[in-house]
N, C-alpha and C. Protein backbone atom coordinates (compact mmCIF):
# COMPACT_ATOMS: atom_id res chain seq x y z
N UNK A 1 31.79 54.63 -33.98
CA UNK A 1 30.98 54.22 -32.86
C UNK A 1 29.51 54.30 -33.27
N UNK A 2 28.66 53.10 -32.78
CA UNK A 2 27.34 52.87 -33.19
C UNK A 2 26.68 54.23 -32.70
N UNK A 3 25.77 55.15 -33.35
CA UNK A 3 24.42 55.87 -32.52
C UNK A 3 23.37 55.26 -31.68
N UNK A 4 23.00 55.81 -30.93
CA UNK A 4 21.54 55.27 -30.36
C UNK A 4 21.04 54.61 -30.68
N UNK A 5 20.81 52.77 -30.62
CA UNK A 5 19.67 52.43 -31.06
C UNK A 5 20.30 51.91 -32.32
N UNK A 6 21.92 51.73 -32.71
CA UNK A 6 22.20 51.14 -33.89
C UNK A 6 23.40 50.37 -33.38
N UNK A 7 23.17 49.30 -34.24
CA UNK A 7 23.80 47.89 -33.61
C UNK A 7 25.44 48.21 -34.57
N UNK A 8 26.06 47.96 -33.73
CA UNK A 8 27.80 48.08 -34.35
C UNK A 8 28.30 47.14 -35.58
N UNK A 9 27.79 46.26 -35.62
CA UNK A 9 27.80 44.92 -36.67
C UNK A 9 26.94 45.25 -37.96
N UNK A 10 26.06 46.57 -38.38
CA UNK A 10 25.45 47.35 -39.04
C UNK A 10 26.30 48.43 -39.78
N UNK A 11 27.01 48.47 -38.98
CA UNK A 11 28.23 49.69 -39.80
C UNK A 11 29.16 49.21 -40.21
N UNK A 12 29.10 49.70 -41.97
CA UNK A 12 30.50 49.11 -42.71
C UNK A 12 31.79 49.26 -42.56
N UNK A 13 32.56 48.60 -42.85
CA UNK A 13 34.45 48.60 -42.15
C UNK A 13 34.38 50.04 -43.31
N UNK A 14 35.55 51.40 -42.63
CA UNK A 14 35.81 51.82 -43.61
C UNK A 14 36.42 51.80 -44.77
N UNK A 15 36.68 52.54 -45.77
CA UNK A 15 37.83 52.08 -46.97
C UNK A 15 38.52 53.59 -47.17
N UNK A 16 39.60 53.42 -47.33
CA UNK A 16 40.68 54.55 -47.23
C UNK A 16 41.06 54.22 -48.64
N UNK A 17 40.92 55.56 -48.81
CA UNK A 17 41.62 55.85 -50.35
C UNK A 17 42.62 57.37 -50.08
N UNK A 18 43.89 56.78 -50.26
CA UNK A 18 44.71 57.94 -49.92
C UNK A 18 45.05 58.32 -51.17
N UNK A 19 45.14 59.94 -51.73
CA UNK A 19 46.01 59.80 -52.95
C UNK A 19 47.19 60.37 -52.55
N UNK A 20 48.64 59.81 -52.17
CA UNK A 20 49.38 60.07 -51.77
C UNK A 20 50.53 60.55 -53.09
N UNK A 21 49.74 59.83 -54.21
CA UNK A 21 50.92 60.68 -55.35
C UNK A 21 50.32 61.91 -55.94
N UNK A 22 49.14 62.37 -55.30
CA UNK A 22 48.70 63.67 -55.75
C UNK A 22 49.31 64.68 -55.02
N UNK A 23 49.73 64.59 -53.60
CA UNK A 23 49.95 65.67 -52.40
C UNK A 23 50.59 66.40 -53.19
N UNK A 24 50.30 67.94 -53.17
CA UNK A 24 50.75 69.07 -53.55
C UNK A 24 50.55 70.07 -55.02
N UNK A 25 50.03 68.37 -55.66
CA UNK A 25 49.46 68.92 -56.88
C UNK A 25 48.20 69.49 -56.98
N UNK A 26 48.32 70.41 -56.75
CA UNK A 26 46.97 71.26 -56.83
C UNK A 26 47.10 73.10 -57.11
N UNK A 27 46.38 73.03 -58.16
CA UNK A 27 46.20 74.83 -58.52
C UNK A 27 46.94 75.77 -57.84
N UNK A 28 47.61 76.51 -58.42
CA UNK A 28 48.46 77.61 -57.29
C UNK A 28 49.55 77.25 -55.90
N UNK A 29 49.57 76.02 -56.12
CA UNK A 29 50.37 75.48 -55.27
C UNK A 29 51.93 76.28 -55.34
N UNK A 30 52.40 76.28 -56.65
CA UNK A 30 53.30 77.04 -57.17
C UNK A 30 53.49 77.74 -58.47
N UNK A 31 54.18 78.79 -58.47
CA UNK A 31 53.88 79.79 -59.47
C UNK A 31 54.27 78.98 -60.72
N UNK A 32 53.23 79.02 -61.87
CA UNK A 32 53.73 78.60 -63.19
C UNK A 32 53.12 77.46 -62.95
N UNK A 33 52.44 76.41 -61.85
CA UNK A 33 52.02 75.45 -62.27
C UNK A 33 51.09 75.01 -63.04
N UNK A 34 50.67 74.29 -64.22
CA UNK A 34 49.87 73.47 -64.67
C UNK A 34 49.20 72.25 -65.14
N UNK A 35 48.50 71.94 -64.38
CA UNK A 35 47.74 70.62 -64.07
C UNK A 35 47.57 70.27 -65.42
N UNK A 36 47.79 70.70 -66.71
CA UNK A 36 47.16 69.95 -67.86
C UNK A 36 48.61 69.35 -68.34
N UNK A 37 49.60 69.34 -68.20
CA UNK A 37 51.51 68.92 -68.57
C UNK A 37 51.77 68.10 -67.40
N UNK A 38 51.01 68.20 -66.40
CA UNK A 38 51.32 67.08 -65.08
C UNK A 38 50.55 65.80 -65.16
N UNK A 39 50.78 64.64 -65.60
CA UNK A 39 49.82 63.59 -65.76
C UNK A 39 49.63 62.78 -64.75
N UNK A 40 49.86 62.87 -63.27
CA UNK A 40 50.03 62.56 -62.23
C UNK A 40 47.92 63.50 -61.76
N UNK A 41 48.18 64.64 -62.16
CA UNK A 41 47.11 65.47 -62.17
C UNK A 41 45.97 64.93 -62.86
N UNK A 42 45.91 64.25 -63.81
CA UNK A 42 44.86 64.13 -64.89
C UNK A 42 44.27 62.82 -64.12
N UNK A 43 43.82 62.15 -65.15
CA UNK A 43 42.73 60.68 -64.77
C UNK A 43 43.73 59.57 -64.20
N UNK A 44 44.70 59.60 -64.66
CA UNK A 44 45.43 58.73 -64.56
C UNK A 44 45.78 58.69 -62.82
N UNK A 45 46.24 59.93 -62.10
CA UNK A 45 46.54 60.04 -61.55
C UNK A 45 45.48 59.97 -60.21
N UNK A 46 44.78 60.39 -60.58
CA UNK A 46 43.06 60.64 -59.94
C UNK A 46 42.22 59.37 -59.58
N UNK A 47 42.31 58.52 -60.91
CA UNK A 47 41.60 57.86 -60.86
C UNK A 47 41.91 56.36 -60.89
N UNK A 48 43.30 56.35 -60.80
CA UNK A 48 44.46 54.73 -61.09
C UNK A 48 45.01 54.58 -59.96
N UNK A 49 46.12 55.84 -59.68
CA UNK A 49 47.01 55.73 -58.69
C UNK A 49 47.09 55.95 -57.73
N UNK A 50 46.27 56.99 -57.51
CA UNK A 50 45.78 57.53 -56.35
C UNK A 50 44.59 56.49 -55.75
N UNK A 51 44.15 55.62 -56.20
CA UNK A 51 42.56 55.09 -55.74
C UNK A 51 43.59 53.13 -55.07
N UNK A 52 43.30 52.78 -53.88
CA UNK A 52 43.84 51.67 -53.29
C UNK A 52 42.82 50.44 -53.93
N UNK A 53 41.52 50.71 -53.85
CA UNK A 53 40.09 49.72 -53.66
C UNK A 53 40.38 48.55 -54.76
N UNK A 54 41.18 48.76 -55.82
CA UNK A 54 40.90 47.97 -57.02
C UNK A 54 41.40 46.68 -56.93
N UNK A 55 40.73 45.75 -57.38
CA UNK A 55 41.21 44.35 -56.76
C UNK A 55 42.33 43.73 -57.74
N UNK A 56 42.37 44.84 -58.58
CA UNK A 56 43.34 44.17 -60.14
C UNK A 56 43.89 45.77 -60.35
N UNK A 57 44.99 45.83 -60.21
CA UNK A 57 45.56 47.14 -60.88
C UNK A 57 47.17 46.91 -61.42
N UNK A 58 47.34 46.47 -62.52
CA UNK A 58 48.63 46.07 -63.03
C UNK A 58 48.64 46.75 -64.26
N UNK A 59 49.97 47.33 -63.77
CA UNK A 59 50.50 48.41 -65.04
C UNK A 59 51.26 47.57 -66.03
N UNK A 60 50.43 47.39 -67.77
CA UNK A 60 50.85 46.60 -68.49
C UNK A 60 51.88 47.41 -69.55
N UNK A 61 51.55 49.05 -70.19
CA UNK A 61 52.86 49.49 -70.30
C UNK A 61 52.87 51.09 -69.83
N UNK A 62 53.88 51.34 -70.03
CA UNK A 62 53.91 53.03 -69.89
C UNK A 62 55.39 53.38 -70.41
N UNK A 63 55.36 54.18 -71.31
CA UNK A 63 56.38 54.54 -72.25
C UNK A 63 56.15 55.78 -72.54
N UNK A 64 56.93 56.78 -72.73
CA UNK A 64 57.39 58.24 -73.24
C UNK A 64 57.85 57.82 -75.01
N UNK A 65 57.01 58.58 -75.54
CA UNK A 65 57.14 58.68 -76.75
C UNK A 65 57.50 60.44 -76.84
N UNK A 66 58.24 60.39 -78.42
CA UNK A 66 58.71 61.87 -78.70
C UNK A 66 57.37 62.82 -78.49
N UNK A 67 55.99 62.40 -78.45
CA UNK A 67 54.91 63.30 -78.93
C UNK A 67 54.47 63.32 -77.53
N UNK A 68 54.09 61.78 -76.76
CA UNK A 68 52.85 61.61 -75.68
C UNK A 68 53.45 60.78 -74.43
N UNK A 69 52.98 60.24 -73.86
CA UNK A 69 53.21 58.99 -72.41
C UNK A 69 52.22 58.46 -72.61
N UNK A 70 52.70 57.37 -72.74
CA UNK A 70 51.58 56.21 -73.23
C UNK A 70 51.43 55.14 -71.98
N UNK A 71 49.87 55.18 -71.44
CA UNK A 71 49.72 54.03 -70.21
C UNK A 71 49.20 52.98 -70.43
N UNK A 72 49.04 51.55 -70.14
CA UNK A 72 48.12 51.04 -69.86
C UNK A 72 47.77 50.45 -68.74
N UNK A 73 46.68 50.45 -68.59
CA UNK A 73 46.47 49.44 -66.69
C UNK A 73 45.65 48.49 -67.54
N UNK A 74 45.80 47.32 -66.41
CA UNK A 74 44.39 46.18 -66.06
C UNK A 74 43.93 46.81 -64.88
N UNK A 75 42.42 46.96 -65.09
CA UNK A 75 41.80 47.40 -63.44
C UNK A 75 40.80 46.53 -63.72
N UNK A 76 40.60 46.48 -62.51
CA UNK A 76 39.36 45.58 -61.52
C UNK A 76 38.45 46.31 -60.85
N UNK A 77 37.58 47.16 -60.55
CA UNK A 77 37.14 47.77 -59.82
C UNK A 77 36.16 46.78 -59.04
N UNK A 78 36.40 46.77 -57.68
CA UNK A 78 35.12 45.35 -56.98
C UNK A 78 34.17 45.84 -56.90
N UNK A 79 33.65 47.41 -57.29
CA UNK A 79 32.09 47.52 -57.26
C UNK A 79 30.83 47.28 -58.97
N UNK A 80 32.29 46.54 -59.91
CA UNK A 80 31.58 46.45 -61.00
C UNK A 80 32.25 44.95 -61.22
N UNK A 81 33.10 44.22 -60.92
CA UNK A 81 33.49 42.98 -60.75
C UNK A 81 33.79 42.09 -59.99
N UNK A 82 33.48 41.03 -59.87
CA UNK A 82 33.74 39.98 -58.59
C UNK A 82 35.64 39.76 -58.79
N UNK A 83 35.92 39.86 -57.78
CA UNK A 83 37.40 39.24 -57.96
C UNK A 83 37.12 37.15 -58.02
N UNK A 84 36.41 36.98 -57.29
CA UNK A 84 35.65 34.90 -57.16
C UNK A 84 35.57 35.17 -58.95
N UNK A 85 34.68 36.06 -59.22
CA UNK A 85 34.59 34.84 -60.94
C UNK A 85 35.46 35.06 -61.54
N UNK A 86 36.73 36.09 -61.96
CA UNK A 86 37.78 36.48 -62.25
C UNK A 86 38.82 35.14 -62.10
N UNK A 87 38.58 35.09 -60.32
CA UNK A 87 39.38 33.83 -60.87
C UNK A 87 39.17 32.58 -61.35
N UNK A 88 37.70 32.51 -60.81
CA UNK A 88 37.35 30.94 -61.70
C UNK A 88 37.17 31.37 -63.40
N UNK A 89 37.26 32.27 -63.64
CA UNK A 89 37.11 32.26 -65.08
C UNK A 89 38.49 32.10 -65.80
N UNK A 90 39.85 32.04 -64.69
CA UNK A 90 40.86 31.71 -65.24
C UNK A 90 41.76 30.24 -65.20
N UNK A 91 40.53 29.23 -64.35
CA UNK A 91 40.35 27.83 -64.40
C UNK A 91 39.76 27.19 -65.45
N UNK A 92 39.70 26.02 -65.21
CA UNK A 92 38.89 25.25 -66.46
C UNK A 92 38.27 24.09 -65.56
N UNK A 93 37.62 24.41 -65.14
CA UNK A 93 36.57 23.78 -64.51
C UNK A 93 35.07 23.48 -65.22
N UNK A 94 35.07 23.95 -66.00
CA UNK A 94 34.11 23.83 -67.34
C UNK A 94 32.92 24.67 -67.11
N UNK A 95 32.80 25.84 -65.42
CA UNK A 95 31.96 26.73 -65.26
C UNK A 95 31.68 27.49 -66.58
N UNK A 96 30.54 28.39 -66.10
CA UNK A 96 30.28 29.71 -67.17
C UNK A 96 31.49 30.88 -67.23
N UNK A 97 32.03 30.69 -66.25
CA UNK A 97 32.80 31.96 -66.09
C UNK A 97 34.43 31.32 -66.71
N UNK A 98 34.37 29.79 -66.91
CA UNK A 98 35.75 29.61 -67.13
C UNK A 98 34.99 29.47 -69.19
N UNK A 99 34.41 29.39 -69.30
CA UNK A 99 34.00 28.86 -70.68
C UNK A 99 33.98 30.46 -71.24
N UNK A 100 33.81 31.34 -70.48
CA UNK A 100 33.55 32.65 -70.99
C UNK A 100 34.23 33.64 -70.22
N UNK A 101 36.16 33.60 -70.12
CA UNK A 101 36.77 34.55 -69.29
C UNK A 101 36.77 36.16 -69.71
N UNK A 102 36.49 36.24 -71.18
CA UNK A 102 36.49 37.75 -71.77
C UNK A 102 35.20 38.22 -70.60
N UNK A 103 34.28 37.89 -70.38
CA UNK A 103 33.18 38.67 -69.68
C UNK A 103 34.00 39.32 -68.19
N UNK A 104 34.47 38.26 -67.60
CA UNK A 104 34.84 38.47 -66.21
C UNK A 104 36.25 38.98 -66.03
N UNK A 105 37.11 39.03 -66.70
CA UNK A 105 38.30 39.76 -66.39
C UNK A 105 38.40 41.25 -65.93
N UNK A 106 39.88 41.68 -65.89
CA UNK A 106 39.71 43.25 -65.80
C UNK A 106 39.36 44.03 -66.61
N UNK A 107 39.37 45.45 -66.49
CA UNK A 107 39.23 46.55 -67.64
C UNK A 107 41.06 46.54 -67.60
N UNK A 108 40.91 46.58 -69.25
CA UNK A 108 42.20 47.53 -70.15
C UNK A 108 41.76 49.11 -70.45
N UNK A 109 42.72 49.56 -69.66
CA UNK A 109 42.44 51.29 -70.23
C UNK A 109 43.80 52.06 -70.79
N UNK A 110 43.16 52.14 -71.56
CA UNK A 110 44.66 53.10 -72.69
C UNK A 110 44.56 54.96 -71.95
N UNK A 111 45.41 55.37 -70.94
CA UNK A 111 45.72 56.79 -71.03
C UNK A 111 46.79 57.16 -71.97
N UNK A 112 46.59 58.61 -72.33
CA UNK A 112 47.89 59.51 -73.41
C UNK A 112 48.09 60.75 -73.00
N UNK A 113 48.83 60.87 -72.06
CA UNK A 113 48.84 61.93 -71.09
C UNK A 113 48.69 61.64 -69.39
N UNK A 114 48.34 60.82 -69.39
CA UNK A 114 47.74 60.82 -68.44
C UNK A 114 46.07 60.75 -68.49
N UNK A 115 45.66 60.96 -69.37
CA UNK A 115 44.02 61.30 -70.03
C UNK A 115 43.60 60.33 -70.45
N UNK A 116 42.57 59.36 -69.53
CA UNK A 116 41.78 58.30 -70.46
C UNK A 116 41.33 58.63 -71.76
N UNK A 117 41.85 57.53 -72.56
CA UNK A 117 41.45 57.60 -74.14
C UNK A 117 40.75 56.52 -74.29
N UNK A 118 40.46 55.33 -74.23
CA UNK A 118 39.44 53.99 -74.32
C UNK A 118 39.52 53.44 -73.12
N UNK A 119 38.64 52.23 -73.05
CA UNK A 119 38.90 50.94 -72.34
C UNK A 119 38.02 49.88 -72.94
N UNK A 120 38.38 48.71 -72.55
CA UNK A 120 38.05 47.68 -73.41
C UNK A 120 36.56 47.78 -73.05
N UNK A 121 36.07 47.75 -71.93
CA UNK A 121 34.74 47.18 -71.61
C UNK A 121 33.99 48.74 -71.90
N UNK A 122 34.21 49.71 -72.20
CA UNK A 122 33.30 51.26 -72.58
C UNK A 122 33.74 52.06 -73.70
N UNK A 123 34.35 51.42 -74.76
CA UNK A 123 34.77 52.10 -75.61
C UNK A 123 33.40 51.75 -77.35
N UNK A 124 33.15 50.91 -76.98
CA UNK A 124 31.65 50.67 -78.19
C UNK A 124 30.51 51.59 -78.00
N UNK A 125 30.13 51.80 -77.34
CA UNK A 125 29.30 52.88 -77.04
C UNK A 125 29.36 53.86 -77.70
N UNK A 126 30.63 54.58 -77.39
CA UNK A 126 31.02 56.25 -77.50
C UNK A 126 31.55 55.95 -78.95
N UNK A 127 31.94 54.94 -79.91
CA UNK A 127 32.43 54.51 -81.25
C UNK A 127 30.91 54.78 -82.07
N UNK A 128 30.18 54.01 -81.76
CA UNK A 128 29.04 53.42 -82.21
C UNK A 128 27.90 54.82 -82.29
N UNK A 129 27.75 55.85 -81.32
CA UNK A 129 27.85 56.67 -81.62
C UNK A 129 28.29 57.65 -82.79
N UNK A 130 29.60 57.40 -82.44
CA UNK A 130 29.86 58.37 -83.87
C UNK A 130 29.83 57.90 -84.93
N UNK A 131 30.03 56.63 -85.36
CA UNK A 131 29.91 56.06 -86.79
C UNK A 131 28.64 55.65 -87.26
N UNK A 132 27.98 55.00 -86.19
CA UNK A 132 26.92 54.56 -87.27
C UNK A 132 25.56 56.02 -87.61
N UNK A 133 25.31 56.74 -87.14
CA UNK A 133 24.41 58.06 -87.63
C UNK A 133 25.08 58.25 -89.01
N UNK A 134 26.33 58.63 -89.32
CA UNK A 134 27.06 58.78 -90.44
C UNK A 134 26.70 57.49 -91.33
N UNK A 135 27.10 56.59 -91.17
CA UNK A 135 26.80 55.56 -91.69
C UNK A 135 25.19 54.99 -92.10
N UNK A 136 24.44 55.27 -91.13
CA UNK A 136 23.20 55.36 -91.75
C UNK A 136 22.21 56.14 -92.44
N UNK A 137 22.80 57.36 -92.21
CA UNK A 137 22.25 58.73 -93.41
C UNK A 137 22.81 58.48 -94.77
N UNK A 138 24.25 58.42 -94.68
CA UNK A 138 24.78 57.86 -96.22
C UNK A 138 23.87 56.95 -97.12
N UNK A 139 23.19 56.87 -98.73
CA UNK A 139 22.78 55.94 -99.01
C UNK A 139 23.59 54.55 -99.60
N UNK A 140 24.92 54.86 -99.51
CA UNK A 140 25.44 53.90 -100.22
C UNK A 140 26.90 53.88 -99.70
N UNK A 141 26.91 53.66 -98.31
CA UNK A 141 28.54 53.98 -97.70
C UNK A 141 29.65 52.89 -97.97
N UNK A 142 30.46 53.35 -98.96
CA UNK A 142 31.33 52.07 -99.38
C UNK A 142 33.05 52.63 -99.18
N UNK A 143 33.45 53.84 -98.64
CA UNK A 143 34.36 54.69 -98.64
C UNK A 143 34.67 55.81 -97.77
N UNK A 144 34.62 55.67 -97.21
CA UNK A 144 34.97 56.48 -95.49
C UNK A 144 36.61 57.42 -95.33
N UNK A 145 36.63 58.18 -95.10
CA UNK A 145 37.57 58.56 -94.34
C UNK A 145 37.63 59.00 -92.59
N UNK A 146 38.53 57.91 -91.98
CA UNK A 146 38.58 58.65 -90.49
C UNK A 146 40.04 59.17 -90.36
N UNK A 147 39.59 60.61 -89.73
CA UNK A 147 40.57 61.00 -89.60
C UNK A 147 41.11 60.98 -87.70
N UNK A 148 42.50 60.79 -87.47
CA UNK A 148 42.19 60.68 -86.07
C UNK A 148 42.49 58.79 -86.04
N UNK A 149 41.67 58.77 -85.21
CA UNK A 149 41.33 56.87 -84.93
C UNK A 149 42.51 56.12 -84.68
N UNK A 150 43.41 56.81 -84.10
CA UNK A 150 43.94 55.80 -83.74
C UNK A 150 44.41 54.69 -83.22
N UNK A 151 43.55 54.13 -82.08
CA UNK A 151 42.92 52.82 -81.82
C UNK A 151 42.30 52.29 -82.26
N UNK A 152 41.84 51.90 -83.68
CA UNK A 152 41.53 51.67 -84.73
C UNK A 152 39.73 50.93 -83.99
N UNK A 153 39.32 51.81 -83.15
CA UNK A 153 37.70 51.49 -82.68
C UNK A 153 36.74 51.67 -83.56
N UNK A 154 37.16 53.18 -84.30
CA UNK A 154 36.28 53.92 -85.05
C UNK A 154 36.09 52.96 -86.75
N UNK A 155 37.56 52.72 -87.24
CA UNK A 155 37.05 51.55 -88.49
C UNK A 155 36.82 50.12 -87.97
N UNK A 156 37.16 50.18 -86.77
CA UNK A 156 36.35 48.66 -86.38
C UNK A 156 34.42 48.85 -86.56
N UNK A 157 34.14 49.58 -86.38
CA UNK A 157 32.62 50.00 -86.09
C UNK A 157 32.31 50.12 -87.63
């Protein structure tokens, strides 16, 4: 309901974000529990499944391996992407957005655990970082070892 003096057509519709696959997971809930073996608990859970708003959320895999649980989503988040150029960028209408769909699509995010490990659109940054300082103190870098890397970001860089 509007306040004093504020017009009702001024106030935004709300947005409900339920996390309904979190209920119960939480600290001390029960004896022996721990939130770091529950991946429902972690980012994944927090920040994928639990969250409604995303205009693109399609689970591309998720598999149990002997070691990890391996996720991936497409997300959309509508406060960093238009769902309109998304889809004209998947026309051919000869726009900017169809001539150039890598810009406007979703995010790919790789969890392992449940624990964000990359995503397509923020993973150069935090790479680029670590390799090139190394790479530019070296005088003559022709031979590298990475250890680790296994989204192969780090010898992409």
């Amino acid at each position: 309901a509007p306040s004093a003096g504020e017009d009702a057509q001024d106030i935004p519709e709300p947005t409900m974000l339920w996390s309904h696959k979190l209920r119960g997971f939480r600290e001390g809930f029960a004896p022996g529990y721990d939130r770091e073996r529950n991946s429902l608990d972690q980012d994944l859970g927090r920040f994928v499944l639990g969250k409604h708003d995303f205009d693109v959320k399609d689970q591309i895999v998720s598999e149990k391996t002997a070691f990890q649980t391996v996720d991936v989503y497409d997300l959309m988040n509508p406060r960093a992407k238009s769902m309109d150029s998304y889809q004209k960028s998947l026309s051919n209408d000869g726009s900017y957005e169809s001539s150039h769909p890598e810009q406007f699509g979703p995010d790919r995010v790789l969890f392992l655990d449940g624990v964000i490990q990359s995503t397509l659109y923020g993973d150069a940054p935090y790479h680029e970082s670590i390799v090139h300082p190394a790479m530019i103190t070296h005088p003559n870098p022709k031979r590298v070892a990475i250890i680790g890397g296994g989204e192969g970001a780090t010898l992409r860089e």
